[in-house]
PDB file of N, CA and C in Angstrom:
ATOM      1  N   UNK A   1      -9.486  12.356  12.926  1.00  0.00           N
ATOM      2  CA  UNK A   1      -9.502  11.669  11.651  1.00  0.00           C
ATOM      3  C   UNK A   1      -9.542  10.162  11.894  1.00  0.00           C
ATOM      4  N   UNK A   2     -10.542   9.493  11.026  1.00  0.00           N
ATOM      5  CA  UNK A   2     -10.606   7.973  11.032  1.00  0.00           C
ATOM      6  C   UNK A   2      -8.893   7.534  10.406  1.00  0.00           C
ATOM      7  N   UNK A   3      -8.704   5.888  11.363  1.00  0.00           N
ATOM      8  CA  UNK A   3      -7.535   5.556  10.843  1.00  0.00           C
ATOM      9  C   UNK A   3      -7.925   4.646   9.792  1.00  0.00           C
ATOM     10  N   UNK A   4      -7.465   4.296   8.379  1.00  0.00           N
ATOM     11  CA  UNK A   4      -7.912   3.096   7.638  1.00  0.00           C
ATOM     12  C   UNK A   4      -7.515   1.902   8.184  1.00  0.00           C
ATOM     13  N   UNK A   5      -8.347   1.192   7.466  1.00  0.00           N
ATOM     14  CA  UNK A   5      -8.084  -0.699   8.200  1.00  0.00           C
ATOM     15  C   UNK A   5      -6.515  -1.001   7.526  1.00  0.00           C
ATOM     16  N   UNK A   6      -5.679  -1.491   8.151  1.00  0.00           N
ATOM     17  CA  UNK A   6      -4.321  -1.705   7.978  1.00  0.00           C
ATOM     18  C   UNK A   6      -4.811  -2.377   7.086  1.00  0.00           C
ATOM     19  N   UNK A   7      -5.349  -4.080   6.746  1.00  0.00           N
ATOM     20  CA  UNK A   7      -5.759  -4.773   5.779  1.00  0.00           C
ATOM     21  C   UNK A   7      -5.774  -3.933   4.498  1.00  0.00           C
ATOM     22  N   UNK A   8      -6.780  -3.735   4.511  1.00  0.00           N
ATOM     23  CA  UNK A   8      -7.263  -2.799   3.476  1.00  0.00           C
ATOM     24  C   UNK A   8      -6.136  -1.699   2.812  1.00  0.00           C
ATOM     25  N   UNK A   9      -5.634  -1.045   3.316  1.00  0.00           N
ATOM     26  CA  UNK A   9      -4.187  -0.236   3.513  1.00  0.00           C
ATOM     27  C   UNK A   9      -3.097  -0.857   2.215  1.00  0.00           C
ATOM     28  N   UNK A  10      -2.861  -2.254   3.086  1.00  0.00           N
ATOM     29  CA  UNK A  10      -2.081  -3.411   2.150  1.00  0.00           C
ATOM     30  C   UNK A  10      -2.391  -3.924   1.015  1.00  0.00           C
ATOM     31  N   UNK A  11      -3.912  -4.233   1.071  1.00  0.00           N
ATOM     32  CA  UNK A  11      -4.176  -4.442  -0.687  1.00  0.00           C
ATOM     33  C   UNK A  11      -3.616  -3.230  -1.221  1.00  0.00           C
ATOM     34  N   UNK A  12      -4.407  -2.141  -0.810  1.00  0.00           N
ATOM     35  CA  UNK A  12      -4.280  -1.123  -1.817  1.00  0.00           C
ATOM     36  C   UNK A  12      -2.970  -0.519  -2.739  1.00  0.00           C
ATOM     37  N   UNK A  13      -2.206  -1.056  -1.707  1.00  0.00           N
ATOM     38  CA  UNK A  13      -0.477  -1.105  -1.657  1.00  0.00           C
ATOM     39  C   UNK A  13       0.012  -1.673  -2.788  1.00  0.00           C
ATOM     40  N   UNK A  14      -0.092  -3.161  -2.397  1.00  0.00           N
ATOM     41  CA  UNK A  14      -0.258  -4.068  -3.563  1.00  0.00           C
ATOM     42  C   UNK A  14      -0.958  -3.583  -4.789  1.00  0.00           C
ATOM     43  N   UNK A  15      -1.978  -3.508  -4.977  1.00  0.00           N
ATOM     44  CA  UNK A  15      -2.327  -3.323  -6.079  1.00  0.00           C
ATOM     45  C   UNK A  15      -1.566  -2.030  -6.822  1.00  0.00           C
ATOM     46  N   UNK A  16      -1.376  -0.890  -5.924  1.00  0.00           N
ATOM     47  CA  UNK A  16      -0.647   0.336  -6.475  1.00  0.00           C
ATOM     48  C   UNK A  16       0.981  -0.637  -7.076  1.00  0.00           C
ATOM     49  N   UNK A  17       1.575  -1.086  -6.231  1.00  0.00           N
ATOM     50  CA  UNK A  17       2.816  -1.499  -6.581  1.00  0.00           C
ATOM     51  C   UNK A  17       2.821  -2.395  -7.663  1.00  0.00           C
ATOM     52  N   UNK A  18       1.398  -3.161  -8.035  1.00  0.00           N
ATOM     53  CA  UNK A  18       1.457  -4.096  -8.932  1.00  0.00           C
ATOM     54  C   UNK A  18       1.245  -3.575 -10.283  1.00  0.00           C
ATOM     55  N   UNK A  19       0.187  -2.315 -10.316  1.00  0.00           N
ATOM     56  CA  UNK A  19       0.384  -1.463 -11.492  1.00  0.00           C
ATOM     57  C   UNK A  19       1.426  -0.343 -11.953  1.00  0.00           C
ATOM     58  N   UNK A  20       2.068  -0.173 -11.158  1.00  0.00           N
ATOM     59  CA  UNK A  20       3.603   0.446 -11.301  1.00  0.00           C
ATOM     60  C   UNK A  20       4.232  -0.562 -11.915  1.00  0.00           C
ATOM     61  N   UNK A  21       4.393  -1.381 -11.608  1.00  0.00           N
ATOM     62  CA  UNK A  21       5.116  -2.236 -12.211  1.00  0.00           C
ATOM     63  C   UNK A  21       4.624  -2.957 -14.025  1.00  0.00           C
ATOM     64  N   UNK A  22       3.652  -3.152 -14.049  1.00  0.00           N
ATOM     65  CA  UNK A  22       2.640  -3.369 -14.935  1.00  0.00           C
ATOM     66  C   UNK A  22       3.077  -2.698 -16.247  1.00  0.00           C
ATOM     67  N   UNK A  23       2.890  -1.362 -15.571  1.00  0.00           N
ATOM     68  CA  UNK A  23       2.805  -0.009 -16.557  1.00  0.00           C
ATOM     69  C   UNK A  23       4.301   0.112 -17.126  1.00  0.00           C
ATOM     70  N   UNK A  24       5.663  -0.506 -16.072  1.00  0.00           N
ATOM     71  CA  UNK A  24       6.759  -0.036 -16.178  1.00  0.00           C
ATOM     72  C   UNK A  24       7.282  -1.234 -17.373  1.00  0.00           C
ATOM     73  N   UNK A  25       6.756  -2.210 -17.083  1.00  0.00           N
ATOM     74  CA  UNK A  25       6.916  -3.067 -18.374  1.00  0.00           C
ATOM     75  C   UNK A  25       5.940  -2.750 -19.484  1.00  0.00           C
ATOM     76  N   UNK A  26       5.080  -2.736 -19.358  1.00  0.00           N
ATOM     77  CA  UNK A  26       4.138  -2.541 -20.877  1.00  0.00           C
ATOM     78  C   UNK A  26       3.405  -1.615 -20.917  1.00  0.00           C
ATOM     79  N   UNK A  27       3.268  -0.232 -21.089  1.00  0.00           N
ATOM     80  CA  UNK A  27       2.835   0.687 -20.613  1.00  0.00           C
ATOM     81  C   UNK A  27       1.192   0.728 -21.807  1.00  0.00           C
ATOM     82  N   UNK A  28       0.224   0.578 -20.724  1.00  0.00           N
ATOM     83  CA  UNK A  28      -1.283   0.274 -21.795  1.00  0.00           C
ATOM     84  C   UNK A  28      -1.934   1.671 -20.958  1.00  0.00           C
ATOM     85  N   UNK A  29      -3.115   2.222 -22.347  1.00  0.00           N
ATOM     86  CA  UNK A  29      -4.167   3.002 -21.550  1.00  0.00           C
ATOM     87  C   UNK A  29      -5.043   2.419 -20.051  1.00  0.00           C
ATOM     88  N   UNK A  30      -5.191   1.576 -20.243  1.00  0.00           N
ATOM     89  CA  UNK A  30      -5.836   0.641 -19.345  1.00  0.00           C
ATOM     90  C   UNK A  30      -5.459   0.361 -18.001  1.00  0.00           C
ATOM     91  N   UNK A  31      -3.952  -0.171 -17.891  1.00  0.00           N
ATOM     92  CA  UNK A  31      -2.990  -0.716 -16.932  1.00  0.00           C
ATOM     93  C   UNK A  31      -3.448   1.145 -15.917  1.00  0.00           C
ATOM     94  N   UNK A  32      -2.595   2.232 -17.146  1.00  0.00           N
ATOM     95  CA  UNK A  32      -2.407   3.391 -16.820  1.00  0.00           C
ATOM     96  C   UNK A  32      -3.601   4.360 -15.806  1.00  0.00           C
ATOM     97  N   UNK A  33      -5.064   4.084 -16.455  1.00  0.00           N
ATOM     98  CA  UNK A  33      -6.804   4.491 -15.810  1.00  0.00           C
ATOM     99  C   UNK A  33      -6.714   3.743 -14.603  1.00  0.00           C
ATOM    100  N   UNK A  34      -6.064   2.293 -14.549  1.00  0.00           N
ATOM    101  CA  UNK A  34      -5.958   1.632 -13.054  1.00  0.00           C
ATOM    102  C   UNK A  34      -5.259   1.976 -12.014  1.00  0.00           C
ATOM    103  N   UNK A  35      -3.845   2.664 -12.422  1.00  0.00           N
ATOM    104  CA  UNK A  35      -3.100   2.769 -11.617  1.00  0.00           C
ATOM    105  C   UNK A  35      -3.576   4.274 -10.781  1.00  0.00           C
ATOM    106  N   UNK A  36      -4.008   5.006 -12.055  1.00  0.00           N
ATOM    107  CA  UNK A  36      -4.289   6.509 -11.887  1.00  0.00           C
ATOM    108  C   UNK A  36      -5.437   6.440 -10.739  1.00  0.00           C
ATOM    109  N   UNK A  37      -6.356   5.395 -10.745  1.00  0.00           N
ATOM    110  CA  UNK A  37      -7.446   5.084 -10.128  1.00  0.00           C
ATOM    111  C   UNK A  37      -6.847   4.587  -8.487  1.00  0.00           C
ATOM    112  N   UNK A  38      -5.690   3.711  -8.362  1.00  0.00           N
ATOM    113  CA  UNK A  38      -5.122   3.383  -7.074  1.00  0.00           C
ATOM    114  C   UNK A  38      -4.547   4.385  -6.689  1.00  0.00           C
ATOM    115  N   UNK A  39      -4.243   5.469  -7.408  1.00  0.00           N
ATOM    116  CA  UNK A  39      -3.174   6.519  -6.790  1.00  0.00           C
ATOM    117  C   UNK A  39      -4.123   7.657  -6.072  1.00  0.00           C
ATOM    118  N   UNK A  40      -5.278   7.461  -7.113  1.00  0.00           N
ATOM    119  CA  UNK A  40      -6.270   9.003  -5.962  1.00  0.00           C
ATOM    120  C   UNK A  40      -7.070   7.815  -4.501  1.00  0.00           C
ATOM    121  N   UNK A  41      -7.247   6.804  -4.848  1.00  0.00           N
ATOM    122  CA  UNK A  41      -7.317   6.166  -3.429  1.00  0.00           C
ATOM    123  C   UNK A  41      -6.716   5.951  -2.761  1.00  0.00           C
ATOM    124  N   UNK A  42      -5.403   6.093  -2.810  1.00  0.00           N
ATOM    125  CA  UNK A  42      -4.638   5.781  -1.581  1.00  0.00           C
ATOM    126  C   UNK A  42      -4.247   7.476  -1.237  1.00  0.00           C
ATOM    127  N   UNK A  43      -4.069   8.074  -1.750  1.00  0.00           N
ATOM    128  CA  UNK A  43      -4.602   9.358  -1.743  1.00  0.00           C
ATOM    129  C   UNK A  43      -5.104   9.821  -0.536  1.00  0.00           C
ATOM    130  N   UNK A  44      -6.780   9.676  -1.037  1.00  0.00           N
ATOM    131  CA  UNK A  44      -7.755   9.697  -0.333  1.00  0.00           C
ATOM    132  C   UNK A  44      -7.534   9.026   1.241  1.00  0.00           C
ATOM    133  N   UNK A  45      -7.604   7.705   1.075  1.00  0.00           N
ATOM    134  CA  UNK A  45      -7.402   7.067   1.961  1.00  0.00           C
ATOM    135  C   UNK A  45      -6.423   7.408   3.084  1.00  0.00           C
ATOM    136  N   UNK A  46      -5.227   8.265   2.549  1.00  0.00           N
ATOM    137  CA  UNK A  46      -4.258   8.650   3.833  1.00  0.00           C
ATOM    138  C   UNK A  46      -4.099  10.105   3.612  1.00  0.00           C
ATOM    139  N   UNK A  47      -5.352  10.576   3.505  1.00  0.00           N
ATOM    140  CA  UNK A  47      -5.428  12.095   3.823  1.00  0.00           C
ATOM    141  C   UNK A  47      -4.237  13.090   3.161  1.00  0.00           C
ATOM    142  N   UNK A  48      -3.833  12.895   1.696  1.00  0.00           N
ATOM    143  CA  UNK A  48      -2.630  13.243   1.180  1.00  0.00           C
ATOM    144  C   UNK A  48      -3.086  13.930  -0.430  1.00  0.00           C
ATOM    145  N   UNK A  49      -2.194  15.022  -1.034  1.00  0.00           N
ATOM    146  CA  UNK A  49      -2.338  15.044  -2.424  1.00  0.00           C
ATOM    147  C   UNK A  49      -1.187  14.475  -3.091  1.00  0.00           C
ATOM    148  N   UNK A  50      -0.386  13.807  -2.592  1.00  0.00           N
ATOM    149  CA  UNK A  50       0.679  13.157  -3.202  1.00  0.00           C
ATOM    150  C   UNK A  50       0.802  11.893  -3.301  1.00  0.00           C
ATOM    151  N   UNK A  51       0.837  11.092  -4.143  1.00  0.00           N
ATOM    152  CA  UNK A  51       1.030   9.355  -4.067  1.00  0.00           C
ATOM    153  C   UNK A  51       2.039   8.803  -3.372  1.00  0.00           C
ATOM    154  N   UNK A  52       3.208  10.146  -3.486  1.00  0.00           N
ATOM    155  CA  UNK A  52       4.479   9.073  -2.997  1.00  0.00           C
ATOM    156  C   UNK A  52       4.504   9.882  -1.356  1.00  0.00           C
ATOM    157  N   UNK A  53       3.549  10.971  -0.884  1.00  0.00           N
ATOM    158  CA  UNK A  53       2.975  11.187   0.585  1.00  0.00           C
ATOM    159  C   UNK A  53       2.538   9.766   1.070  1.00  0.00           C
ATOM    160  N   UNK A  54       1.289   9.584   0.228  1.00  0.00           N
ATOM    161  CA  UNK A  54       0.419   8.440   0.628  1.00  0.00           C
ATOM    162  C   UNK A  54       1.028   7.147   1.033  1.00  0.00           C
ATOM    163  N   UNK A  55       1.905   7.230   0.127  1.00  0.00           N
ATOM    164  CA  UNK A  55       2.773   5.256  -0.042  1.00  0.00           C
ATOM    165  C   UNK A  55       4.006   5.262   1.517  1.00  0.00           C
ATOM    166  N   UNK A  56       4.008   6.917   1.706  1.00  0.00           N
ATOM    167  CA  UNK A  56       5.112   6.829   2.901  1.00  0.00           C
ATOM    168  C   UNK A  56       4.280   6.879   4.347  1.00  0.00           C
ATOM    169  N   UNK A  57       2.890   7.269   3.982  1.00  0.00           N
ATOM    170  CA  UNK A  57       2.361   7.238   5.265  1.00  0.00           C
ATOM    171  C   UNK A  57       1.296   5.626   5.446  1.00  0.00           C
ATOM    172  N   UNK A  58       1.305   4.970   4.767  1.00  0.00           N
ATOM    173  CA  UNK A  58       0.585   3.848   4.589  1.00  0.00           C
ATOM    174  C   UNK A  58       1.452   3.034   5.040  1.00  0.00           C
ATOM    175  N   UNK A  59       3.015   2.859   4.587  1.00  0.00           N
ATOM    176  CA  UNK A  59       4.093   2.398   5.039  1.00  0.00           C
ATOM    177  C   UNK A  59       4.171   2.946   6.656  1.00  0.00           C
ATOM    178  N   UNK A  60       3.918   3.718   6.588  1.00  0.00           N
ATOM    179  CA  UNK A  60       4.315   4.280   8.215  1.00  0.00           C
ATOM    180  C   UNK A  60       3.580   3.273   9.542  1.00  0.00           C
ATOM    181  N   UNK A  61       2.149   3.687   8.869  1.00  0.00           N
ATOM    182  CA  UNK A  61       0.575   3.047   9.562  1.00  0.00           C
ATOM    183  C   UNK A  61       1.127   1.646   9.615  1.00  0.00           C
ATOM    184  N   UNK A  62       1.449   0.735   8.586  1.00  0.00           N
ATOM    185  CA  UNK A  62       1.346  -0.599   8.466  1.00  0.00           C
ATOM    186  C   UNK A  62       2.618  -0.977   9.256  1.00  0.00           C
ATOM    187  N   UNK A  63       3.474   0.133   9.512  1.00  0.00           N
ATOM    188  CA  UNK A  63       4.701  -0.441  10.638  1.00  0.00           C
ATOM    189  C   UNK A  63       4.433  -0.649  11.632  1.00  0.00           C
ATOM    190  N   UNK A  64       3.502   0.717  11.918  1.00  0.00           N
ATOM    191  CA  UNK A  64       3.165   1.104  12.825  1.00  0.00           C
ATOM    192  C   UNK A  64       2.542   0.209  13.534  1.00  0.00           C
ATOM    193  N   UNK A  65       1.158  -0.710  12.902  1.00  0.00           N
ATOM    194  CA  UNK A  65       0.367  -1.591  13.182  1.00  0.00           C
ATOM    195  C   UNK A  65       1.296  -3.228  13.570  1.00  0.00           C
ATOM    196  N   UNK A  66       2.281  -3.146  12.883  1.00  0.00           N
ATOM    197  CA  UNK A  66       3.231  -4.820  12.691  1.00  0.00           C
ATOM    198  C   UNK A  66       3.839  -4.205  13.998  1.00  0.00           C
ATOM    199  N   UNK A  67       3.682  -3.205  14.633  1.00  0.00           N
ATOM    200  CA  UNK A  67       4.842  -2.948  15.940  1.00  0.00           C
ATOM    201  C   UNK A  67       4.000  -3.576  17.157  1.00  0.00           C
ATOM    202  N   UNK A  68       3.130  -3.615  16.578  1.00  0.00           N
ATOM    203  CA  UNK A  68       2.194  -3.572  18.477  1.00  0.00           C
ATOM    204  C   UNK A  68       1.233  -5.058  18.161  1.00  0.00           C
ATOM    205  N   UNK A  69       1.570  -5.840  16.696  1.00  0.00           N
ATOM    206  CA  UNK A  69       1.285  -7.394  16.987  1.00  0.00           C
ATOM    207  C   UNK A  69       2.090  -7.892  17.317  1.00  0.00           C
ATOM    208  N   UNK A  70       1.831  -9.102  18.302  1.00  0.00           N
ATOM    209  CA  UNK A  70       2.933  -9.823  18.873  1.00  0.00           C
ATOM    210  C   UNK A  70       2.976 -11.175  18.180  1.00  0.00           C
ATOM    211  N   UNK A  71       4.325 -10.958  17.916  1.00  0.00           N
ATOM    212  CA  UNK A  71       4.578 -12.002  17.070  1.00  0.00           C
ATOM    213  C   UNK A  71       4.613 -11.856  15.082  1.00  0.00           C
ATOM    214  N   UNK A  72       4.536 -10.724  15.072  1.00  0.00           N
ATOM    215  CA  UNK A  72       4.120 -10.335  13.875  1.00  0.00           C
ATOM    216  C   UNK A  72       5.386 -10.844  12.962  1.00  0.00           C
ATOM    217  N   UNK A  73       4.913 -11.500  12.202  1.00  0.00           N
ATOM    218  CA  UNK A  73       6.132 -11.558  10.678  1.00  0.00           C
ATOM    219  C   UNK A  73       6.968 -13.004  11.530  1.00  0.00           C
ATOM    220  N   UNK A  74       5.902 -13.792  11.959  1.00  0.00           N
ATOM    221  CA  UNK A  74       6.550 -15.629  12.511  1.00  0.00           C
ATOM    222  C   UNK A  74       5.684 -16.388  11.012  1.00  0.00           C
ATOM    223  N   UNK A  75       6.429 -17.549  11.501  1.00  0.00           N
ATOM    224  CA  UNK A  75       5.807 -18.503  10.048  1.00  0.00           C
ATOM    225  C   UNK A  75       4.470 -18.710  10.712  1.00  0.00           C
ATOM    226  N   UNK A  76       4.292 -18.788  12.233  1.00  0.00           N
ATOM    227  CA  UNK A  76       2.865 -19.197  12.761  1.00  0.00           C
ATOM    228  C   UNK A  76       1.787 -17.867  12.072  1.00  0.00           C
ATOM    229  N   UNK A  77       2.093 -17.081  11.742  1.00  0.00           N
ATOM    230  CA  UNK A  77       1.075 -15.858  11.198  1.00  0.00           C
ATOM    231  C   UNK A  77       1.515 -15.509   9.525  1.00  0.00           C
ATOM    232  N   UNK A  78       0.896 -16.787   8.570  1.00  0.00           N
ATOM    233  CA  UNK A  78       1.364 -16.316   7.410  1.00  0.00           C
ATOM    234  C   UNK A  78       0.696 -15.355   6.760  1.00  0.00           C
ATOM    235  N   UNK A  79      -0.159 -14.385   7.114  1.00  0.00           N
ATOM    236  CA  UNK A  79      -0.669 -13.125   7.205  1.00  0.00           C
ATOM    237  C   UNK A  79       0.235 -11.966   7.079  1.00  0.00           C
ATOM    238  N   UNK A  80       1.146 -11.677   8.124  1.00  0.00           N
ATOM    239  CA  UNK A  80       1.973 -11.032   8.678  1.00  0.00           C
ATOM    240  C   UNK A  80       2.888 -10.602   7.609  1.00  0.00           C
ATOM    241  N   UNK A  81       2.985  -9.564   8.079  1.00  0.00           N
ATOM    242  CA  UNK A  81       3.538  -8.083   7.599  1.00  0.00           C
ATOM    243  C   UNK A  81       5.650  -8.949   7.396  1.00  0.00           C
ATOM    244  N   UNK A  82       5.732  -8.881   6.483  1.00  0.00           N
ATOM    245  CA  UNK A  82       7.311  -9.282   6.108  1.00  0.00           C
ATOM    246  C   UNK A  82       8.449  -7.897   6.662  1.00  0.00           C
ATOM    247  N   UNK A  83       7.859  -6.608   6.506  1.00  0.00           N
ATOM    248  CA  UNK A  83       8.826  -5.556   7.139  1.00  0.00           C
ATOM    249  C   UNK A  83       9.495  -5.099   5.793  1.00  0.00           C
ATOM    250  N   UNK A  84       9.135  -5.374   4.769  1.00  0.00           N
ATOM    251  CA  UNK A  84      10.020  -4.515   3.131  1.00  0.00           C
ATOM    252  C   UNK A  84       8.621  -3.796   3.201  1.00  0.00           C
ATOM    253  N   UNK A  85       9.236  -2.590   2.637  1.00  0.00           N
ATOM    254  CA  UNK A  85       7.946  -1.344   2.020  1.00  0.00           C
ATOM    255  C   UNK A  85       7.516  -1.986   0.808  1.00  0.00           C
ATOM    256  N   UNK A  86       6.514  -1.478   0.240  1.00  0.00           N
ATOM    257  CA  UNK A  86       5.883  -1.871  -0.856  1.00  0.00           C
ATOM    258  C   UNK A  86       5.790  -0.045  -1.896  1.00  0.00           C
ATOM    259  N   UNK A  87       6.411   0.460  -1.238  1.00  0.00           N
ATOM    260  CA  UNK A  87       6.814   1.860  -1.926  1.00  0.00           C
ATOM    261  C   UNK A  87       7.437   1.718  -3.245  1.00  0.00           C
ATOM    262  N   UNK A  88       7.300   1.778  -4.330  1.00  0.00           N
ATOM    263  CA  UNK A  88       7.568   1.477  -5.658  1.00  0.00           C
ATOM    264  C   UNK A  88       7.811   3.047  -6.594  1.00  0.00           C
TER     265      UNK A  88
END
């Protein structure tokens, strides 16, 4: 099985966590088609039928990936992975 691009991984994260949140304050049809839309891609993306599978194995990958950069999560790499889940 292909691994996804950690990058990519993290938006998707974000964006899932940002419409959870979205929805949890103002709950719209709209917000709701988006989120529903991040949840079968990340889904997809980590080989899962469960969202909250997906969000624990994306979390896993993206540890996984911050373990083996060196230096990962310094102010010199403001890129870098902070180490809180984005599991919502």
């Amino acid at each position: 099985m292909l691994e996804p691009d950690p990058k990519v991984v993290r938006e998707l994260l974000t964006r899932y966590a940002s419409l959870r949140i979205a929805q949890a304050e103002r709950e719209t049809p709209e917000a709701a088609r988006e989120l529903a839309d991040a949840s079968y891609t990340l889904c997809v993306m980590m080989a899962t039928t469960s969202v909250h599978d997906a969000v624990r194995k994306a979390d896993a990958l993206l540890l996984a990936k911050g373990r083996t950069a060196p230096e990962a999560g310094t102010a010199a790499d403001p890129d870098a992975e902070s180490g809180l889940s984005l599991a919502v």
